[in-house]
Protein backbone atom coordinates (compact mmCIF):
# COMPACT_ATOMS: atom_id res chain seq x y z
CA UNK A 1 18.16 43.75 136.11
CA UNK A 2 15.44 46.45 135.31
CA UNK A 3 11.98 46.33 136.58
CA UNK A 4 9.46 44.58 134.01
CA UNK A 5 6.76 46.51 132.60
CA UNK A 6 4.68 43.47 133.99
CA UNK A 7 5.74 42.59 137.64
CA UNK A 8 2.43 40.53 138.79
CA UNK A 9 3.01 37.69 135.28
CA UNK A 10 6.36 35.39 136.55
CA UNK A 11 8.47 34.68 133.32
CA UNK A 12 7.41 31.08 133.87
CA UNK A 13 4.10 31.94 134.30
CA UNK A 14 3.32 31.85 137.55
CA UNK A 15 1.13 34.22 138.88
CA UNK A 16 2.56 36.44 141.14
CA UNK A 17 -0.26 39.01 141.89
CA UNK A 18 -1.97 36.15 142.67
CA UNK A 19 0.62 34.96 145.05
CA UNK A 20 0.59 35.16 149.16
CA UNK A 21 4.30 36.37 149.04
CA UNK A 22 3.15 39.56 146.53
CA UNK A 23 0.42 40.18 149.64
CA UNK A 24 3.11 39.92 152.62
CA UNK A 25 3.72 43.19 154.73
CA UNK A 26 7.64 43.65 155.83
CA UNK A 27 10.63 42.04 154.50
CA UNK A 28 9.32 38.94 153.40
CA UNK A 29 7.03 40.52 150.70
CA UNK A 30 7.81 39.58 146.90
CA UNK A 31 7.44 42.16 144.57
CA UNK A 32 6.80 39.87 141.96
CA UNK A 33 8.72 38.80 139.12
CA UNK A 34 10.88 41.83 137.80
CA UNK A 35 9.63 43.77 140.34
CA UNK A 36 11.49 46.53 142.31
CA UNK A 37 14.24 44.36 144.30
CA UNK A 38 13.12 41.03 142.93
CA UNK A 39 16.79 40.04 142.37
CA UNK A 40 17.32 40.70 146.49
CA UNK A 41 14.58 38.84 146.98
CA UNK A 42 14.90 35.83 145.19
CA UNK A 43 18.84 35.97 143.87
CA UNK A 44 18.69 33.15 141.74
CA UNK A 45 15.99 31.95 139.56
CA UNK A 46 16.71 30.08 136.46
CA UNK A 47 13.51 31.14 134.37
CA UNK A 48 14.48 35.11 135.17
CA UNK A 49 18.13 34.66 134.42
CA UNK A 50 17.35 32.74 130.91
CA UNK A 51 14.24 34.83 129.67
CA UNK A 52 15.13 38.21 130.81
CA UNK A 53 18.75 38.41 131.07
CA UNK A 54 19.64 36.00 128.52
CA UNK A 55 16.80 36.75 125.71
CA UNK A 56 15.82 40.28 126.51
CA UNK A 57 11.90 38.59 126.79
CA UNK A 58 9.61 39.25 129.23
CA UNK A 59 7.70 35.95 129.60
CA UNK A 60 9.12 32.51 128.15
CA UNK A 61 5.83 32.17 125.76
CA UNK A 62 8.03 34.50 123.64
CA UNK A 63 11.03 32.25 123.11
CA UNK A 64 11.05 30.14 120.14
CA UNK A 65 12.65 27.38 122.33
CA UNK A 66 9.57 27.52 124.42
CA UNK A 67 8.51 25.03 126.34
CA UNK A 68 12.50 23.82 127.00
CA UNK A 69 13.15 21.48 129.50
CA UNK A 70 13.05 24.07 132.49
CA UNK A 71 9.30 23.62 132.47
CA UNK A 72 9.70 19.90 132.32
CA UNK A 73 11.27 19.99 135.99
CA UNK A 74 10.57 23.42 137.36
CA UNK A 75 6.45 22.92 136.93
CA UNK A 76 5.74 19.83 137.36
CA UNK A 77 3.54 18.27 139.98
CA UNK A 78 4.73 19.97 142.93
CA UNK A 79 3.78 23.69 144.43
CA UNK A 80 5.92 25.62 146.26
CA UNK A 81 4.61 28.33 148.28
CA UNK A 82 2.17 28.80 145.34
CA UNK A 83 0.75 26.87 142.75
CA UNK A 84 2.52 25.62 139.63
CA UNK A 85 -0.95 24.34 138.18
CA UNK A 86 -1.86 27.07 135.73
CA UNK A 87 1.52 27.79 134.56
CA UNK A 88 1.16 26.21 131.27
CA UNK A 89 -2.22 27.41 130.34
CA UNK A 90 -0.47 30.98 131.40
CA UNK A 91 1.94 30.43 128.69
CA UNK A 92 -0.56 29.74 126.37
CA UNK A 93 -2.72 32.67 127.01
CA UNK A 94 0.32 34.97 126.84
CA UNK A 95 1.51 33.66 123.62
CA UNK A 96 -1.96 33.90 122.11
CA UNK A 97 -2.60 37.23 123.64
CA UNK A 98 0.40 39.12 124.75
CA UNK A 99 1.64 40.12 127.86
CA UNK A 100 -1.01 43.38 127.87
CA UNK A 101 -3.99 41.46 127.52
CA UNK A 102 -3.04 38.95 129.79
CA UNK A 103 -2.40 41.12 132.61
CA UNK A 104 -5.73 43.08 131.55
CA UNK A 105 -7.40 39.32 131.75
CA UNK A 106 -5.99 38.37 135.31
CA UNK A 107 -7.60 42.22 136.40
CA UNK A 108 -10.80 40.12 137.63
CA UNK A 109 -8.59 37.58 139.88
CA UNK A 110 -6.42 39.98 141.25
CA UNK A 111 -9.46 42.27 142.10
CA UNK A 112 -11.50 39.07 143.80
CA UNK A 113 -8.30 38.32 145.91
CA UNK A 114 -7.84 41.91 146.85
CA UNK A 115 -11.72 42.26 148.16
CA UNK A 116 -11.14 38.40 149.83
CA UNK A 117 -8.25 39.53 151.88
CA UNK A 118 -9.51 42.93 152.66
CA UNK A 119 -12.88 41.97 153.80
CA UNK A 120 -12.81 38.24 154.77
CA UNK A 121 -9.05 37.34 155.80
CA UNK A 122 -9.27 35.51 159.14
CA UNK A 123 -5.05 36.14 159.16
CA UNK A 124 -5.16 32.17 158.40
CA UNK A 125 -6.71 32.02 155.33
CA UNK A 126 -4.20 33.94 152.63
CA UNK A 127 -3.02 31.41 150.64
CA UNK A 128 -6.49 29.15 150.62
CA UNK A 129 -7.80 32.89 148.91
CA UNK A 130 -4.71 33.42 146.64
CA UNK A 131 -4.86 29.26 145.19
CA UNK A 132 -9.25 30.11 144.82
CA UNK A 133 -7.75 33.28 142.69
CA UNK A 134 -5.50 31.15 140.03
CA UNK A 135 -7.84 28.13 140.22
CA UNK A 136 -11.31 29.16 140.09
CA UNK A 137 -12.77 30.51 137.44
CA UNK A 138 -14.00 34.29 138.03
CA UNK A 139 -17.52 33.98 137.50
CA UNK A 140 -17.19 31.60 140.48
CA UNK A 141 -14.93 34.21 142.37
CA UNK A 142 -17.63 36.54 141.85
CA UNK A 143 -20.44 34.65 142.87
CA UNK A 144 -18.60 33.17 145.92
CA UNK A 145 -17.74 36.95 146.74
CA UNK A 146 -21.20 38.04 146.20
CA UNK A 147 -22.87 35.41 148.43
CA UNK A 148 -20.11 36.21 150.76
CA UNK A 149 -21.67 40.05 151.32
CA UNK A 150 -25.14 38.37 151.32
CA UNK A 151 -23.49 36.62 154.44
CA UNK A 152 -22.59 33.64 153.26
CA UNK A 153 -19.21 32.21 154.59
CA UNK A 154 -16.52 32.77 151.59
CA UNK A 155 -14.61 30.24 152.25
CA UNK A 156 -17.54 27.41 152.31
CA UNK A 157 -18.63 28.86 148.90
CA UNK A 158 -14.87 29.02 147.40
CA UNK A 159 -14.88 24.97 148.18
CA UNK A 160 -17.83 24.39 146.87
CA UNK A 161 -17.19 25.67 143.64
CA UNK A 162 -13.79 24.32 143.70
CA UNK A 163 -15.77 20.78 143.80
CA UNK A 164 -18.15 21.87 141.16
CA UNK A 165 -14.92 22.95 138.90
CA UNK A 166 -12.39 19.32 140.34
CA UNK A 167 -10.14 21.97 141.71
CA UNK A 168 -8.98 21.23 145.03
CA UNK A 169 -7.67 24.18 146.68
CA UNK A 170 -4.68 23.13 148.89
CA UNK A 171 -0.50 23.11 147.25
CA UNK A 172 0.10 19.82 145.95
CA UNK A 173 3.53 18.92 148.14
């Protein structure tokens, strides 16, 4: 399969540059979706082999058969390592904006999680940073991050902006 122009936006709309996995050192790091050896990674993944191999697509937005039932039992109410929750409102965005923009759009999250895990990972504390990245809105990711330099403990102002928002920042299992 060749690499994707896009390797941090998952076919289905996950968001893999937002994704613990995408931030692991060694072996166990995912390059994303369509990244460089995604397909040794993760061998089998029914949204990759349909809109890539199947339609020649990127992301599944750009089917016309979009949303089919994949998304009906692949994103439902369940995470798995990360969360499922913005994976429709993904689609969305990337029909309404293309792939480009999106990724240009998720810039701000990626950047926020980048600083969070840089400056203020306690080596427990990865995926609490990477959910606050999908979930939160950025001007709270900024304004958690910028009370965080002022001191402020990031991961008391993440929560309580995920209250102010009704996010709750843990996987749904």
């Amino acid at each position: 399969m060749p690499m994707r122009k896009h390797p941090t936006v998952g076919c289905c709309g996950i968001d893999c540059g937002l994704c613990p996995r995408f931030y692991t050192a060694g072996e166990s790091r995912c390059p994303g979706c369509g990244g460089e050896n995604f397909e040794n990674k993760h061998p089998s993944c029914a949204f990759v082999t349909c809109c890539v191999k199947k339609h020649g697509l990127n992301v599944c937005a750009q089917c016309g058969e979009f949303p089919c039932k994949k998304f009906d039992k692949e994103t439902g109410e369940h995470d798995s390592f990360v969360t499922h929750r913005r994976v429709m409102a993904n689609q969305r965005r990337l029909a309404e904006t293309g792939v480009d923009a999106f990724v240009k759009q998720q810039q701000p999250r990626i950047a926020f999680l980048e600083m969070a895990l840089e400056h203020h990972d306690d080596s427990k504390s990865k995926s609490f940073y990477c959910l606050a990245a999908a979930l939160l809105t950025v001007g709270s990711l900024q304004k958690a991050l910028e009370q965080a330099q002022g001191g402020a403990n990031l991961k008391s102002m993440l929560t309580q902006y995920a209250q102010a928002e009704g996010q709750e920042l843990k996987l749904r299992k």
